[in-house]
Each structure stands twice: as C-alpha cells, then as structure tokens.
PDB file of N, CA and C in Angstrom:
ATOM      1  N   UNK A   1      39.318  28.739   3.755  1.00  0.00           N
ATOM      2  CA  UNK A   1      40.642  29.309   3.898  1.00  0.00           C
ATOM      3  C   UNK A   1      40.700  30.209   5.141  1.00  0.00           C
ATOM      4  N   UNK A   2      39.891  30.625   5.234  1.00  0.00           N
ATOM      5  CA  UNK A   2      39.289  31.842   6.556  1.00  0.00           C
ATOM      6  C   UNK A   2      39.554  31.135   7.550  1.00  0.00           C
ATOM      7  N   UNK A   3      38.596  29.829   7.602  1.00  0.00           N
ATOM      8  CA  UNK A   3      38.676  28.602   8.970  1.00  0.00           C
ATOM      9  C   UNK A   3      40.152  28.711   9.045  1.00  0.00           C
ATOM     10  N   UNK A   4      40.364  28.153   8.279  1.00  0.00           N
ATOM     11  CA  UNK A   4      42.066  27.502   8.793  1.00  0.00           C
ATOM     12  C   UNK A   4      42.854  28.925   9.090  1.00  0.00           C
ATOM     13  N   UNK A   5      43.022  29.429   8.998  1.00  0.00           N
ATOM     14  CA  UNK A   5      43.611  30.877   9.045  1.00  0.00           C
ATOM     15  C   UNK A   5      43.341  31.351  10.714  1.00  0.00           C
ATOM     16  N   UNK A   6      42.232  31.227  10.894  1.00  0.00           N
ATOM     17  CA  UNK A   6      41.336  31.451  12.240  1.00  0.00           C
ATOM     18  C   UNK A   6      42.027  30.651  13.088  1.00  0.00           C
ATOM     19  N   UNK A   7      41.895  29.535  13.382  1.00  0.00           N
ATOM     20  CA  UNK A   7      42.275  28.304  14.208  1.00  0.00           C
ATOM     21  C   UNK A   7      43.383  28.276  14.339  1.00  0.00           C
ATOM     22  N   UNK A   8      44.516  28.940  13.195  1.00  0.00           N
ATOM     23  CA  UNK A   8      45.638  28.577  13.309  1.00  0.00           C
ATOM     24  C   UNK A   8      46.422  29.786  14.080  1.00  0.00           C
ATOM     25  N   UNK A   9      45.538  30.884  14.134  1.00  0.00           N
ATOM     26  CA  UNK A   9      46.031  31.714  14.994  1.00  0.00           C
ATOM     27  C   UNK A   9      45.879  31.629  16.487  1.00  0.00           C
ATOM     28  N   UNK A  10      44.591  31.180  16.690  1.00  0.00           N
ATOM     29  CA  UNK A  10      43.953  31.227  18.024  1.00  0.00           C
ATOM     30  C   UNK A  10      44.870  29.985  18.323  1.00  0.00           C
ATOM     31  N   UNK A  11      45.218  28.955  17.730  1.00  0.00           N
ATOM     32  CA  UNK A  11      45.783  27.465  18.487  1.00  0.00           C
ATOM     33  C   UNK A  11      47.358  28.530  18.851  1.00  0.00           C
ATOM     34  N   UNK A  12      47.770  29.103  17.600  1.00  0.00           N
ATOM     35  CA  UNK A  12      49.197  29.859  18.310  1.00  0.00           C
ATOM     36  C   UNK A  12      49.328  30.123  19.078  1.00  0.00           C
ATOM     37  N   UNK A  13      48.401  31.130  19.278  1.00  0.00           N
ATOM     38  CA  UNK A  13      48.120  32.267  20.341  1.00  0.00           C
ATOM     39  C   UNK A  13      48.200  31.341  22.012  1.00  0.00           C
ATOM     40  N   UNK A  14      46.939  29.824  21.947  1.00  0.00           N
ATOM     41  CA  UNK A  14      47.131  29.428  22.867  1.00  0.00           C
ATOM     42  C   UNK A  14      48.336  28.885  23.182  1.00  0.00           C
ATOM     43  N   UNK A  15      49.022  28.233  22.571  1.00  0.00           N
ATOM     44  CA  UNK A  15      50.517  27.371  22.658  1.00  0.00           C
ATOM     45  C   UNK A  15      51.375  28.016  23.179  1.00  0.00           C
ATOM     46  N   UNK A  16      51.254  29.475  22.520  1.00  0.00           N
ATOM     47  CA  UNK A  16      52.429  30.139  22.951  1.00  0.00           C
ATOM     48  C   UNK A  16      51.953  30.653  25.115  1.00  0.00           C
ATOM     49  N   UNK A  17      51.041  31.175  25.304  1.00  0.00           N
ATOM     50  CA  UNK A  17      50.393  31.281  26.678  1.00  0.00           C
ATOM     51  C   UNK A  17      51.178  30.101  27.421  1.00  0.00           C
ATOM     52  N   UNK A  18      51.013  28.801  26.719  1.00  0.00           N
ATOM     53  CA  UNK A  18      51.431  27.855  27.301  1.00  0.00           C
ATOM     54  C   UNK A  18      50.495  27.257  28.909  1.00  0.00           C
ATOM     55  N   UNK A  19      49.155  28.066  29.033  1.00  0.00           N
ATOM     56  CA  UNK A  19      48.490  27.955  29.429  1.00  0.00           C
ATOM     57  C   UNK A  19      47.643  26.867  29.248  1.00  0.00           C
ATOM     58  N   UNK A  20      47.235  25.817  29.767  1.00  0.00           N
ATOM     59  CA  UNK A  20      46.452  24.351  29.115  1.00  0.00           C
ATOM     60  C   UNK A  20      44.726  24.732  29.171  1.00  0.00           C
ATOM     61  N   UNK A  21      44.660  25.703  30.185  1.00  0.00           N
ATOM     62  CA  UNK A  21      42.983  26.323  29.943  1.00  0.00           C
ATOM     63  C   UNK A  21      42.789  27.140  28.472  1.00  0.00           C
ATOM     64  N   UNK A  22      43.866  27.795  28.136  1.00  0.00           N
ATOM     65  CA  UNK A  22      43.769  28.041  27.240  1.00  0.00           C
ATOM     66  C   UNK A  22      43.481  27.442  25.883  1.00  0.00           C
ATOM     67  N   UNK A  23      44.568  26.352  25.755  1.00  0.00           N
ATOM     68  CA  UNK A  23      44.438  25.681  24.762  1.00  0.00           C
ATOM     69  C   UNK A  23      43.300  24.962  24.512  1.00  0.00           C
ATOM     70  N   UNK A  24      42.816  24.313  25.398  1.00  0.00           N
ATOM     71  CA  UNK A  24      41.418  23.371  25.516  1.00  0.00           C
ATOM     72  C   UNK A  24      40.609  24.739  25.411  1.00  0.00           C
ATOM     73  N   UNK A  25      40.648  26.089  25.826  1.00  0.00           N
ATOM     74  CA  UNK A  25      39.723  27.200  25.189  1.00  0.00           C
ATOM     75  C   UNK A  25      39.264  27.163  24.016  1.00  0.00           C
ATOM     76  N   UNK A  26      40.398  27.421  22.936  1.00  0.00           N
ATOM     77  CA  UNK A  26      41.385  27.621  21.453  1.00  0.00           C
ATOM     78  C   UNK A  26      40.276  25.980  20.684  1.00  0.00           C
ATOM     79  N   UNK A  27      40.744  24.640  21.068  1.00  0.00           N
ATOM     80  CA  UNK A  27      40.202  23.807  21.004  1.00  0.00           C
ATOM     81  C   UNK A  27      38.835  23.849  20.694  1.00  0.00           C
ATOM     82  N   UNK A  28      38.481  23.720  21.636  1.00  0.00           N
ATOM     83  CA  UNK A  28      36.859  24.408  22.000  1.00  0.00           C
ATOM     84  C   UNK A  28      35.990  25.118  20.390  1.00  0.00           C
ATOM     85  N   UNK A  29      36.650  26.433  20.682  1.00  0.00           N
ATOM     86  CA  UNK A  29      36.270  27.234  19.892  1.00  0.00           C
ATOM     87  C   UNK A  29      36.717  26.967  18.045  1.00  0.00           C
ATOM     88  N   UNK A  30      37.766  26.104  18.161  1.00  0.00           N
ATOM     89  CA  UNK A  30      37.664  25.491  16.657  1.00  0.00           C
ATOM     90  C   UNK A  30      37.143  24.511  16.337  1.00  0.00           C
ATOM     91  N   UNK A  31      36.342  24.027  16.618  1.00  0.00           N
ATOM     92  CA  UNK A  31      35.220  22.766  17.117  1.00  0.00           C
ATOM     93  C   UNK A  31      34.086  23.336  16.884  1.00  0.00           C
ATOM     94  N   UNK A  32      33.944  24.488  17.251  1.00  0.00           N
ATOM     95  CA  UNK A  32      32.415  25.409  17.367  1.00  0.00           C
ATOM     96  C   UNK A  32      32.540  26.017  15.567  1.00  0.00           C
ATOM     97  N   UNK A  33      34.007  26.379  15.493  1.00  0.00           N
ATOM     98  CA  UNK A  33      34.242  26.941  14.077  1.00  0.00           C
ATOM     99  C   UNK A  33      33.636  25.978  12.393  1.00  0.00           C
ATOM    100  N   UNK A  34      34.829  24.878  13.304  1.00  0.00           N
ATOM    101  CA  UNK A  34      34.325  23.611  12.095  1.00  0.00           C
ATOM    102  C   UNK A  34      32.943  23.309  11.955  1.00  0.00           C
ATOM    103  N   UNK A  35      32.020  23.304  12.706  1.00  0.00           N
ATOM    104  CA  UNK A  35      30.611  23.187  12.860  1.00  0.00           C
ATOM    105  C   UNK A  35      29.836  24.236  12.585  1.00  0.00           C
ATOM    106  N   UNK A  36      30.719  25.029  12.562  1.00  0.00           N
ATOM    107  CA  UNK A  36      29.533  26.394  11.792  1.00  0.00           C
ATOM    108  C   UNK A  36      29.924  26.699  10.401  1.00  0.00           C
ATOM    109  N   UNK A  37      31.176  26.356   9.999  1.00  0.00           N
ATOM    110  CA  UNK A  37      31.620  25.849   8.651  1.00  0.00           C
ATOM    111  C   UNK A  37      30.747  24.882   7.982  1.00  0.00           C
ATOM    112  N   UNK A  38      30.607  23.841   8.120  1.00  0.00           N
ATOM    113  CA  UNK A  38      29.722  22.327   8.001  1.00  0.00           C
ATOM    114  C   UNK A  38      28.240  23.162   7.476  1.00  0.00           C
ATOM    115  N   UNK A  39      28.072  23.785   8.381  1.00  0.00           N
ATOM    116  CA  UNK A  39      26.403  24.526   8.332  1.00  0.00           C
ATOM    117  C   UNK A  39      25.873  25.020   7.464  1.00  0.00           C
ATOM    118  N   UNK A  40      27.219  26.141   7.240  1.00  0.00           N
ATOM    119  CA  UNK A  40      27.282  27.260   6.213  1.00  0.00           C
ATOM    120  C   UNK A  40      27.088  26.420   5.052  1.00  0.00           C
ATOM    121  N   UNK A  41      28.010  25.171   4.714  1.00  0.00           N
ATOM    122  CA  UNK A  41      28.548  24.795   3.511  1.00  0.00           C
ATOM    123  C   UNK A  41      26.861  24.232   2.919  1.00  0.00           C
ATOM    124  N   UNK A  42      26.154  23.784   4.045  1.00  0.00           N
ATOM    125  CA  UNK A  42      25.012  22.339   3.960  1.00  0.00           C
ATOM    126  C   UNK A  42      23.590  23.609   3.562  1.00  0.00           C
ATOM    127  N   UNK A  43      23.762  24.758   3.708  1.00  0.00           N
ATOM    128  CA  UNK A  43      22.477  25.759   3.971  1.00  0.00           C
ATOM    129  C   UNK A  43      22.145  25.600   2.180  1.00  0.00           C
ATOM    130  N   UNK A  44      23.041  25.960   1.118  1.00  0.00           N
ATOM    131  CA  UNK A  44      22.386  25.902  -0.020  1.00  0.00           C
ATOM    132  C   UNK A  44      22.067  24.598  -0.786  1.00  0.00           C
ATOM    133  N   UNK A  45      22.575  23.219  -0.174  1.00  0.00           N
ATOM    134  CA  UNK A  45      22.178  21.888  -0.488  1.00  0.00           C
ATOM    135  C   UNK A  45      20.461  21.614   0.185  1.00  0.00           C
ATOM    136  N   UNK A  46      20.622  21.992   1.447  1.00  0.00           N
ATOM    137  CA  UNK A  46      19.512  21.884   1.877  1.00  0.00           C
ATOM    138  C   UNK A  46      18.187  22.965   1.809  1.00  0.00           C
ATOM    139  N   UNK A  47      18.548  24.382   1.280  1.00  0.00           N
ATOM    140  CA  UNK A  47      17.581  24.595   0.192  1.00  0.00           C
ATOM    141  C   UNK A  47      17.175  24.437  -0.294  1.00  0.00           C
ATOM    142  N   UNK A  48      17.947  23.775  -1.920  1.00  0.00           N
ATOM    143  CA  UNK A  48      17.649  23.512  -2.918  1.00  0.00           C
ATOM    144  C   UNK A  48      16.821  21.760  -2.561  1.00  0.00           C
ATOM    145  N   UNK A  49      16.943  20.909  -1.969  1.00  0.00           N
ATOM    146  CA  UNK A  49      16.140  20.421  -1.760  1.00  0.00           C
ATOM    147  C   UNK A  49      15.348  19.953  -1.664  1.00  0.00           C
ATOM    148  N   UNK A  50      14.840  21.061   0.043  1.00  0.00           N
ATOM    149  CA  UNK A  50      13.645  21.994   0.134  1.00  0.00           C
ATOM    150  C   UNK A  50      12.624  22.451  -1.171  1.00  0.00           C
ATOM    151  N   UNK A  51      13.639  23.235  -1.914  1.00  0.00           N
ATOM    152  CA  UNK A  51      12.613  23.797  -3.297  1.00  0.00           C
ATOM    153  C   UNK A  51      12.028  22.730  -4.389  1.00  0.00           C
ATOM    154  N   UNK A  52      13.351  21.950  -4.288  1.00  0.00           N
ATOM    155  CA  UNK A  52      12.760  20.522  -5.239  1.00  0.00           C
ATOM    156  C   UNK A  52      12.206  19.134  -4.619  1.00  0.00           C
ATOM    157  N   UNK A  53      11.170  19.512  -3.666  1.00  0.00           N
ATOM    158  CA  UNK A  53      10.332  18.414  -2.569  1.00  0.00           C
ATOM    159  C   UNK A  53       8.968  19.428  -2.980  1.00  0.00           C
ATOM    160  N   UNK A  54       8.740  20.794  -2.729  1.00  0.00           N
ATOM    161  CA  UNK A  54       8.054  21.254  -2.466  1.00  0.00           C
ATOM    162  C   UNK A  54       6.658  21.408  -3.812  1.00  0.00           C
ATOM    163  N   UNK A  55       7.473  20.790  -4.659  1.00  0.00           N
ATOM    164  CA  UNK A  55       6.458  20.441  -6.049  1.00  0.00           C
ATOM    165  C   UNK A  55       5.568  19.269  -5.851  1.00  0.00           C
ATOM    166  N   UNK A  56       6.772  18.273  -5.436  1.00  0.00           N
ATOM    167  CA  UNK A  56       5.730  17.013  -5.043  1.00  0.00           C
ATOM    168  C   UNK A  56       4.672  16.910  -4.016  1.00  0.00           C
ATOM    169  N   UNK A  57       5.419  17.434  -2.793  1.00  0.00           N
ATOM    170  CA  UNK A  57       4.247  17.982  -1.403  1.00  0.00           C
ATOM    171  C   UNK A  57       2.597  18.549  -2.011  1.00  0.00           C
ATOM    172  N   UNK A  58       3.196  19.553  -2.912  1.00  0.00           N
ATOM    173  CA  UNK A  58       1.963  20.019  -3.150  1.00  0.00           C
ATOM    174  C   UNK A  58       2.067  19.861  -4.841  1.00  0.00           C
ATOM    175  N   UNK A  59       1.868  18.586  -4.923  1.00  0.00           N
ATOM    176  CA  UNK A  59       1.254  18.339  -6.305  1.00  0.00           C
ATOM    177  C   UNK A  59       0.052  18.588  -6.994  1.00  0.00           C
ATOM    178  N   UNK A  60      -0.759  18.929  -6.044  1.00  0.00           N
ATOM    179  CA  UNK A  60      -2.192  19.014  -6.747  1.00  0.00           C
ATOM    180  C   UNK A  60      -2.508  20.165  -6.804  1.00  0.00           C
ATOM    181  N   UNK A  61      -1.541  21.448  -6.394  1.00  0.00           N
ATOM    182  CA  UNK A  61      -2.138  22.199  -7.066  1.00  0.00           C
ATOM    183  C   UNK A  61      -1.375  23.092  -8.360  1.00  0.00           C
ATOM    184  N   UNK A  62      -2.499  23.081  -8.982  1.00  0.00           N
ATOM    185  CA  UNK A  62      -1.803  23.139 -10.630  1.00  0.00           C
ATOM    186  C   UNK A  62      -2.436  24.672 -10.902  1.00  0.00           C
ATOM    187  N   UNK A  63      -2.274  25.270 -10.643  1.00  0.00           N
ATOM    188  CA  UNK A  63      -1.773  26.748 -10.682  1.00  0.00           C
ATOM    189  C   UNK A  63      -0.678  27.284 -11.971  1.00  0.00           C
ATOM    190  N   UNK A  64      -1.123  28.436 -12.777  1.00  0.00           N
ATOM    191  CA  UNK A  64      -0.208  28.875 -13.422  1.00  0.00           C
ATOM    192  C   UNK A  64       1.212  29.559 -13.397  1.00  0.00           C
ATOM    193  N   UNK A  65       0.893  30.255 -11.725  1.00  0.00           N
ATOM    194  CA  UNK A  65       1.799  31.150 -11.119  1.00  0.00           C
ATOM    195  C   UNK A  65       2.812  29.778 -10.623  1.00  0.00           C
ATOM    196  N   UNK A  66       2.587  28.996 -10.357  1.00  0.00           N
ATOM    197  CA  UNK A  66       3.094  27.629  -9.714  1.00  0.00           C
ATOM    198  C   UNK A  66       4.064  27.232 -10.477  1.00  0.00           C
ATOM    199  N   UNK A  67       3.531  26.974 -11.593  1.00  0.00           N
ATOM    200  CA  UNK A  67       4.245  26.273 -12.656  1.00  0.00           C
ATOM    201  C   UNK A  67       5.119  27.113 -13.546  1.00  0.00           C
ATOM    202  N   UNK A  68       4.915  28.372 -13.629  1.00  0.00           N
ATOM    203  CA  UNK A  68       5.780  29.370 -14.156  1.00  0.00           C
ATOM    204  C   UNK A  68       6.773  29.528 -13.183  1.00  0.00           C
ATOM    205  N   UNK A  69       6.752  29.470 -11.781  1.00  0.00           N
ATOM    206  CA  UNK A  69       8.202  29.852 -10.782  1.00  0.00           C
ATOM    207  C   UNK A  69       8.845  28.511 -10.535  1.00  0.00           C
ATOM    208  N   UNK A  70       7.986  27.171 -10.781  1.00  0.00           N
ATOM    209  CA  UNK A  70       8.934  25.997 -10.720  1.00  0.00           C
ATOM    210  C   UNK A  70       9.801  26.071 -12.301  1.00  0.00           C
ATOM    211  N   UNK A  71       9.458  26.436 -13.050  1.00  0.00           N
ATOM    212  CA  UNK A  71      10.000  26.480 -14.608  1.00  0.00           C
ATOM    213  C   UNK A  71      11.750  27.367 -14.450  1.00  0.00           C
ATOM    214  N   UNK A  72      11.057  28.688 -14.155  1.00  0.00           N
ATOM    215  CA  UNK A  72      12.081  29.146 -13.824  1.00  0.00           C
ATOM    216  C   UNK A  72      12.910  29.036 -13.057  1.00  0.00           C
ATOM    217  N   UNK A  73      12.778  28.039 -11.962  1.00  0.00           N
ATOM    218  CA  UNK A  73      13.684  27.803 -11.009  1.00  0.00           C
ATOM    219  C   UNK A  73      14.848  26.404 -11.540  1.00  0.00           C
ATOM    220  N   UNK A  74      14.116  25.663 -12.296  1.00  0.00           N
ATOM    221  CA  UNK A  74      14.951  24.829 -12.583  1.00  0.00           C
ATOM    222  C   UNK A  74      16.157  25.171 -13.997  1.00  0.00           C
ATOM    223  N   UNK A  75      15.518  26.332 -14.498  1.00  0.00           N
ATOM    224  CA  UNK A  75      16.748  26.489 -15.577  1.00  0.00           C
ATOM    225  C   UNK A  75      18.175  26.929 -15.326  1.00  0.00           C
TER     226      UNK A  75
END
C-alpha cells in the first residue's frame, strides 16, 4: 500500500514538472521501488527454505541440541 502511495506521488509530482527527465527519473525510481518490494516480500520464503534444506545438508549429524531446535522450529 506504501509502494503504490510512493509512486503515485513521485509519478504526480513528475507529470505535473512536465519535465520528461523527470518523469523517466520518477520511472526509474519506481522500478527500483517494485524490486525492492519483490525482495522484501521473497526474504521470509527464502529463509524458511534455507532452514528447511539445512537438516538434509547436514543429515548426519544427529546431535540432541540439533534435533531439539529443528523440533521447535517446525511447530
């Protein structure tokens, strides 16, 4: 909601300038926005993951402390 809120000011802002460096500025920078949106959204998918690969990687070792923080992680 933030994104769109953002973009929709800065695209105003440029339109109204009526300036075309501007707008391709404005452009620009909501391009950079949407992509750091995308990022944000992908950081706790690609955690979690991460955390559920990292059992198999290291399968062999069978540790108590191991198996008590994978336990708890999946509930």
């Amino acid at each position: 909601l933030v994104l769109i809120v953002l973009i929709s000011i800065d695209m105003f802002k440029a339109m109204t300038t009526g300036d075309e460096k501007a707008q391709k500025g404005a452009q620009t920078k909501a391009i950079k926005r949407l992509i750091y949106a995308v990022v944000i959204f992908l950081v706790p998918t690609l955690v979690e993951l991460i955390i559920n690969l990292v059992p198999k990687v290291f399968s062999d070792v069978n540790t108590e402390d191991a198996a008590n923080f994978w336990s708890c992680w999946n509930q």
